[in-house]
Protein backbone atom coordinates (compact mmCIF):
# COMPACT_ATOMS: atom_id res chain seq x y z
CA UNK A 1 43.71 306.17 158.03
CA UNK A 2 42.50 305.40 161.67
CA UNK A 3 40.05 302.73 161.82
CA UNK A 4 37.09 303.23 163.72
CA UNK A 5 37.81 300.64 166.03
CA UNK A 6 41.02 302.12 167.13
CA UNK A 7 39.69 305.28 167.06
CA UNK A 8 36.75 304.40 169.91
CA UNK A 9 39.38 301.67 171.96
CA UNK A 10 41.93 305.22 172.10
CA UNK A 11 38.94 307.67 173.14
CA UNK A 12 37.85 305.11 175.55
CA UNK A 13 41.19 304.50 177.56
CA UNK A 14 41.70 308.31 177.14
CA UNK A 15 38.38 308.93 178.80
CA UNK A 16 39.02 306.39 181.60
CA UNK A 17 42.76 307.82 182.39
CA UNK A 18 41.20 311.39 182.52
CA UNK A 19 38.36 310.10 184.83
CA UNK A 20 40.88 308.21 186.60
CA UNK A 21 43.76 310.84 186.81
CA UNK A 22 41.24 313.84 187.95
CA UNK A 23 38.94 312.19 190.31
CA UNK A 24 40.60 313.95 193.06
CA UNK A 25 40.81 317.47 192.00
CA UNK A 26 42.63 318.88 194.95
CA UNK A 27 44.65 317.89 197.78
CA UNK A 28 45.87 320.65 200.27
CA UNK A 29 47.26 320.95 203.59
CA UNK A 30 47.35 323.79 206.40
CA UNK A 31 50.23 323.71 208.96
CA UNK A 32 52.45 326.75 210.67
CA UNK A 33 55.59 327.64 209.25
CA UNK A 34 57.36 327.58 212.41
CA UNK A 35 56.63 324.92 215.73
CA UNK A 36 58.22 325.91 219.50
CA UNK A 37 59.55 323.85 222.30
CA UNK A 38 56.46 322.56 223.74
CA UNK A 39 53.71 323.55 220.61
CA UNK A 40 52.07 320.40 219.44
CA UNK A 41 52.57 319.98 215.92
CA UNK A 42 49.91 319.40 213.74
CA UNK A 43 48.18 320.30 210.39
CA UNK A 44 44.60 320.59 208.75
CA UNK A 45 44.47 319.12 204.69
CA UNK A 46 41.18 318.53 202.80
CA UNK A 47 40.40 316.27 199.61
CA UNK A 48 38.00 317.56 196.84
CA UNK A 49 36.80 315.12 194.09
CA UNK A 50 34.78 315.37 191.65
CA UNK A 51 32.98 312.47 192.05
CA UNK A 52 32.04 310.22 194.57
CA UNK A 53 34.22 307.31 195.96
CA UNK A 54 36.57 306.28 198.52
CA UNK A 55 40.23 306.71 198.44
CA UNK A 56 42.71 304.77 201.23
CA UNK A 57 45.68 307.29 202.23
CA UNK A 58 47.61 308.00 205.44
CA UNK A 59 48.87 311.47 206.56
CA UNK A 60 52.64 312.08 207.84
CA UNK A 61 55.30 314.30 209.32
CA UNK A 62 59.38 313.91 208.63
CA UNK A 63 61.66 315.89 210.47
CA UNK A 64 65.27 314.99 209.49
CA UNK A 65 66.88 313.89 213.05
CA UNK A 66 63.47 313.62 214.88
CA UNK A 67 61.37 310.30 215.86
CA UNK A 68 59.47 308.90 212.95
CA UNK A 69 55.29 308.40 213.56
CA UNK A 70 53.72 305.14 212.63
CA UNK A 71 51.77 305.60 209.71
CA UNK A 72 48.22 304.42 210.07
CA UNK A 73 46.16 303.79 206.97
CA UNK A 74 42.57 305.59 206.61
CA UNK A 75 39.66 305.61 204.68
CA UNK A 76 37.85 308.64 203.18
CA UNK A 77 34.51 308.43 201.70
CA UNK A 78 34.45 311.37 199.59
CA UNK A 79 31.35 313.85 198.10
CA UNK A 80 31.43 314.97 194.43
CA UNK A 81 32.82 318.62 194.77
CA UNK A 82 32.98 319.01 198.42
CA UNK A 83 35.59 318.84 200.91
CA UNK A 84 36.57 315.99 202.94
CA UNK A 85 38.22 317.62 206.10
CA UNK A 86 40.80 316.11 208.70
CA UNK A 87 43.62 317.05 211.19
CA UNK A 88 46.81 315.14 211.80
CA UNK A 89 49.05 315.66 214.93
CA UNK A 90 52.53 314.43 214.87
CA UNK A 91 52.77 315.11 219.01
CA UNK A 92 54.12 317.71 220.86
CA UNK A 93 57.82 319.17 220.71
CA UNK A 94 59.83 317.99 223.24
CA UNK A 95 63.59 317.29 224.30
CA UNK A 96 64.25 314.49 221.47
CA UNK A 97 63.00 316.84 218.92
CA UNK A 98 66.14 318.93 216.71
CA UNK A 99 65.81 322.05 215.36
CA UNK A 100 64.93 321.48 211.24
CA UNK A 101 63.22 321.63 208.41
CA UNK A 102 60.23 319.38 208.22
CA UNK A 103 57.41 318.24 205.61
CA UNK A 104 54.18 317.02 206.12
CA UNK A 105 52.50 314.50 203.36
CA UNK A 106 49.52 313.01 202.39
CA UNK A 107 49.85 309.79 200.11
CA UNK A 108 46.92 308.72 198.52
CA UNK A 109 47.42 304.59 197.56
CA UNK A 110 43.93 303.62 196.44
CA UNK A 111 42.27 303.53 194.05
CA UNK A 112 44.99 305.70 192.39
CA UNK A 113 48.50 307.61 193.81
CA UNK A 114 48.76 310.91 194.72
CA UNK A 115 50.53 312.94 197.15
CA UNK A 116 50.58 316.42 197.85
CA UNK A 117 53.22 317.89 201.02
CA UNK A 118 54.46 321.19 202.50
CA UNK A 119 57.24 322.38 204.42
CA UNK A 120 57.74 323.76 207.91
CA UNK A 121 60.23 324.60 210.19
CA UNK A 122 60.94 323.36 214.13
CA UNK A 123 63.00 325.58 216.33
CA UNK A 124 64.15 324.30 219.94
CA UNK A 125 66.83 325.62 222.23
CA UNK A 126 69.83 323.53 221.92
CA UNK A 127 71.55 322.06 225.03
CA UNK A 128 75.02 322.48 225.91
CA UNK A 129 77.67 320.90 228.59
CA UNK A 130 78.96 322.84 231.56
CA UNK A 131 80.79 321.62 234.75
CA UNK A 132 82.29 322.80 237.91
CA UNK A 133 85.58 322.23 239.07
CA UNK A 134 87.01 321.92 242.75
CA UNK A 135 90.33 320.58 242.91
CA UNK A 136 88.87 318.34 245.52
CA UNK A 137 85.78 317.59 247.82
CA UNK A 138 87.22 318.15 251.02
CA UNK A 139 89.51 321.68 252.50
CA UNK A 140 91.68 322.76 255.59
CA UNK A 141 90.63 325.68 257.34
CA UNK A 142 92.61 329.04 255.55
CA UNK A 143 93.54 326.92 252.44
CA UNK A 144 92.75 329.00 249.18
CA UNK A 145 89.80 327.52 247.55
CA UNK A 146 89.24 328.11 243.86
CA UNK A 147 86.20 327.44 241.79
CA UNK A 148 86.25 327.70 238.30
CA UNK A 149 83.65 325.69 235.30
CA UNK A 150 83.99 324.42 231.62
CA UNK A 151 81.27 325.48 228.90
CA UNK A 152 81.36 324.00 225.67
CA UNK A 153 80.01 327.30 224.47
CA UNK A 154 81.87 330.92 224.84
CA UNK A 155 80.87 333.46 227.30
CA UNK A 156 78.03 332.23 228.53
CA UNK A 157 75.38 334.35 231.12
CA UNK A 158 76.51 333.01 234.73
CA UNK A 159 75.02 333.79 238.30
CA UNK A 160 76.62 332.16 240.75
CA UNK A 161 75.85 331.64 244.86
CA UNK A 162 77.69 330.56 247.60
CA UNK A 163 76.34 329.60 250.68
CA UNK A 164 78.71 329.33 253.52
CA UNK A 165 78.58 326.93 257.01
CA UNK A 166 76.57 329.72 259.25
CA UNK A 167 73.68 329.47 256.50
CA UNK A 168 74.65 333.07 255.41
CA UNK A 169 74.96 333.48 251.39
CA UNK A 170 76.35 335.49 248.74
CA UNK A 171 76.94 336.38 244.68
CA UNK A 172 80.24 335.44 243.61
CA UNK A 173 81.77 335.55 240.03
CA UNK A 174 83.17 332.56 238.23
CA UNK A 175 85.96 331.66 238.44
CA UNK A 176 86.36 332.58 242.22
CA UNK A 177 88.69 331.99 244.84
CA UNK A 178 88.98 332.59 248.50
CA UNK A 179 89.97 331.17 251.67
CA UNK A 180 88.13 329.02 253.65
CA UNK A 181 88.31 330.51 257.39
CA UNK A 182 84.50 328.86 258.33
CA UNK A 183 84.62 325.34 259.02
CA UNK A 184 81.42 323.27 257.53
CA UNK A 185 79.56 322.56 254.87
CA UNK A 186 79.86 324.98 251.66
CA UNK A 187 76.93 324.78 248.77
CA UNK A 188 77.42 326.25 245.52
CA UNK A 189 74.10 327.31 243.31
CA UNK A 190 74.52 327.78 239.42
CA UNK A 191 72.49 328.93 236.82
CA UNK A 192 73.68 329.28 233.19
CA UNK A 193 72.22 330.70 230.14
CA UNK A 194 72.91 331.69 226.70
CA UNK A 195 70.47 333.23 223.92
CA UNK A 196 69.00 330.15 221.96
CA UNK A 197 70.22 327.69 224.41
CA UNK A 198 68.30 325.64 226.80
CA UNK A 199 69.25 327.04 230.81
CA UNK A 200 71.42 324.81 233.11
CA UNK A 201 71.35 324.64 236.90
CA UNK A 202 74.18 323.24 238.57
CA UNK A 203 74.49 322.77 242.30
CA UNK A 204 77.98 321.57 244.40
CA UNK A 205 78.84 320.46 247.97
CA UNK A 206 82.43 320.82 249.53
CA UNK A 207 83.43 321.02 252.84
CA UNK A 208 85.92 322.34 255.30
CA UNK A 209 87.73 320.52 258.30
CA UNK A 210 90.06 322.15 260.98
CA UNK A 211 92.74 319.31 260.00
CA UNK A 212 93.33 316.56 258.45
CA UNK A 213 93.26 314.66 261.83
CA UNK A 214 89.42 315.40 261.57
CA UNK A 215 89.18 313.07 258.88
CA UNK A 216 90.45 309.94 261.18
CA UNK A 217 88.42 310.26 264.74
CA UNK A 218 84.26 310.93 264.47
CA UNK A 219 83.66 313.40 267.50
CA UNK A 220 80.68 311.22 268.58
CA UNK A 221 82.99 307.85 269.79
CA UNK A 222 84.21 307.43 273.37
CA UNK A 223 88.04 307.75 272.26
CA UNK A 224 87.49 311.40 270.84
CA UNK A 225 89.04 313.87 272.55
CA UNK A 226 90.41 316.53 269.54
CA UNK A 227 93.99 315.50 270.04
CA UNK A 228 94.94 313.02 267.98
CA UNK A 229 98.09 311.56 270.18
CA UNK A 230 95.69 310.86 272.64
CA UNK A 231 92.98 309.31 270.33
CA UNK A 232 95.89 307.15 269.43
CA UNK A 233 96.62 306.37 273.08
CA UNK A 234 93.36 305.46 274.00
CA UNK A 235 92.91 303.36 271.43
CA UNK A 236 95.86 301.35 271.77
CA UNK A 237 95.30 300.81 275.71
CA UNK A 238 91.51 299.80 274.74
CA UNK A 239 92.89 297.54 272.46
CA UNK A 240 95.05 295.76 274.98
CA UNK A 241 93.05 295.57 277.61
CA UNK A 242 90.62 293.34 275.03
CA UNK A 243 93.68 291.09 274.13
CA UNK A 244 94.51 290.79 277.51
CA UNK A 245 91.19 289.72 278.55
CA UNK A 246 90.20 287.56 275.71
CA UNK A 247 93.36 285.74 275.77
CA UNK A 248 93.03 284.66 279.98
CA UNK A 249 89.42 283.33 278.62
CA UNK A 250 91.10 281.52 276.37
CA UNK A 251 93.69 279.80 278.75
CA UNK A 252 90.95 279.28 281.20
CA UNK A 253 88.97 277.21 278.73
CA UNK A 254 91.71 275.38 277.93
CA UNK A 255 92.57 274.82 281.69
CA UNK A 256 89.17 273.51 281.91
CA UNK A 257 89.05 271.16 279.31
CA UNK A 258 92.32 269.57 280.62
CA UNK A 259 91.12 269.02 284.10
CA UNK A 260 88.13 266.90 282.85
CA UNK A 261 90.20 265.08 280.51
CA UNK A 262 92.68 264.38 283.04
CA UNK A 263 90.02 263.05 285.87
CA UNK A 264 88.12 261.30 282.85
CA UNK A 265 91.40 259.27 282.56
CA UNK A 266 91.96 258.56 286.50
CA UNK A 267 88.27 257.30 287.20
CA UNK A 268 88.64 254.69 283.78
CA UNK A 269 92.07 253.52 285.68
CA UNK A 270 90.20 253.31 288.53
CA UNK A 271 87.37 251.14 287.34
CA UNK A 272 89.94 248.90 285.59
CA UNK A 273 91.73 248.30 288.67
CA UNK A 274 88.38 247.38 290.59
């Protein structure tokens, strides 16, 4: 049979586990089952005890593939059978912040462990990469220009502009091609989308010359005259005329120089002689 002793040392640690175990009754937690691009994401939870005391415990939010919070320790004085009442706000959904499945805790440490969590879901649009392509920056006048793109996803929604040199403008469909009869400046205005994805706006500059001799001579300098022969003439006679000239400075100097060296040397022959 049982002693007595054993009997009152069992009913006394069973007593203290069951007052230990159930001091807090009831953890819960409130949150939305689904967060936005741009909702902040948060959630209400309350503590019930039935008893008084203070409990340490700190409140979190995982979201597989999403920045982790710091976890901050608090303190909670609780009321015998009523409800201790907090929020907790993880931050706002932004760019770095994937579409998942998240959970949000709360981890009691002290005086005892207990946790109690619940799962929600985050949906953003997801990004994608797209690109123009020109086969190069700069045109002849009449050469056949053709625009095209790259999308990493299929069939995406495109609109497309074109603005041409004389500031007029127009719709075009991608990919496009034309010829380039106005000479200038061309700007190209792109906005993609796609159901579930995040829109993209692209813009591109290209231009178009009369020549390629258009490239070489800027209109504003003194040798332009919009034949390239005599750009090329005009330089070259510029040219000489400045080798010519420097070089007679040069002798000059020289001749200079030689003259005071020479009637240096005739006075000191001079002197020597006296």
């Amino acid at each position: 049979m049982m002693s007595i002793k054993k009997f009152i040392l069992i009913l006394f640690f069973g007593i203290f586990f069951i007052h230990l175990v159930g001091a807090v009754t009831d953890i819960s937690i409130s949150v939305d089952n689904i967060f936005y691009e741009g909702d902040e994401v948060k959630f209400a939870y309350r503590f019930i005890s039935t008893q008084d005391e203070t409990i340490n415990y700190f409140a979190n939010v995982e979201c597989p593939g999403s920045p982790t919070a710091s976890l901050e320790m608090k303190e909670a004085n609780l009321v015998a059978n009523e409800y201790f009442q907090e929020v907790y706000s993880y931050g706002f959904v932004g760019e770095n912040v994937k579409s998942g499945n998240c959970v949000a805790s709360i981890f009691i440490l002290e005086p005892y462990e207990k946790s109690f969590e619940k799962s929600f879901k985050i949906e953003t649009l997801e990004t994608f990469d797209f690109s123009l392509i020109l086969t190069k920056k700069v045109f002849i006048q009449n050469e056949d220009i053709v625009i095209n793109y790259t999308s990493e996803i299929e069939n995406p929604s495109i609109t497309a502009t074109l603005n041409y040199p004389d500031n007029s403008s127009g719709q075009i469909n991608l990919p496009y091609s034309f010829k380039a009869k106005q000479i200038g400046t061309y700007g190209l205005e792109v906005e993609v989308s796609k159901q579930g994805y995040k829109d993209i706006s692209v813009k591109e500059q290209f231009g178009v010359i009369k020549s390629e001799a258009d490239i070489n001579f800027d209109e504003t300098s003194d040798f332009y005259d919009g034949s390239k022969e005599a750009n090329e003439s005009k330089l070259f006679k510029n040219n000489s005329i400045f080798y010519i000239f420097g070089g007679s400075l040069i002798l000059l100097i020289l001749l200079i120089i030689i003259f005071f060296i020479v009637k240096k040397k005739k006075n000191l022959n001079s002197s020597s002689e006296l």
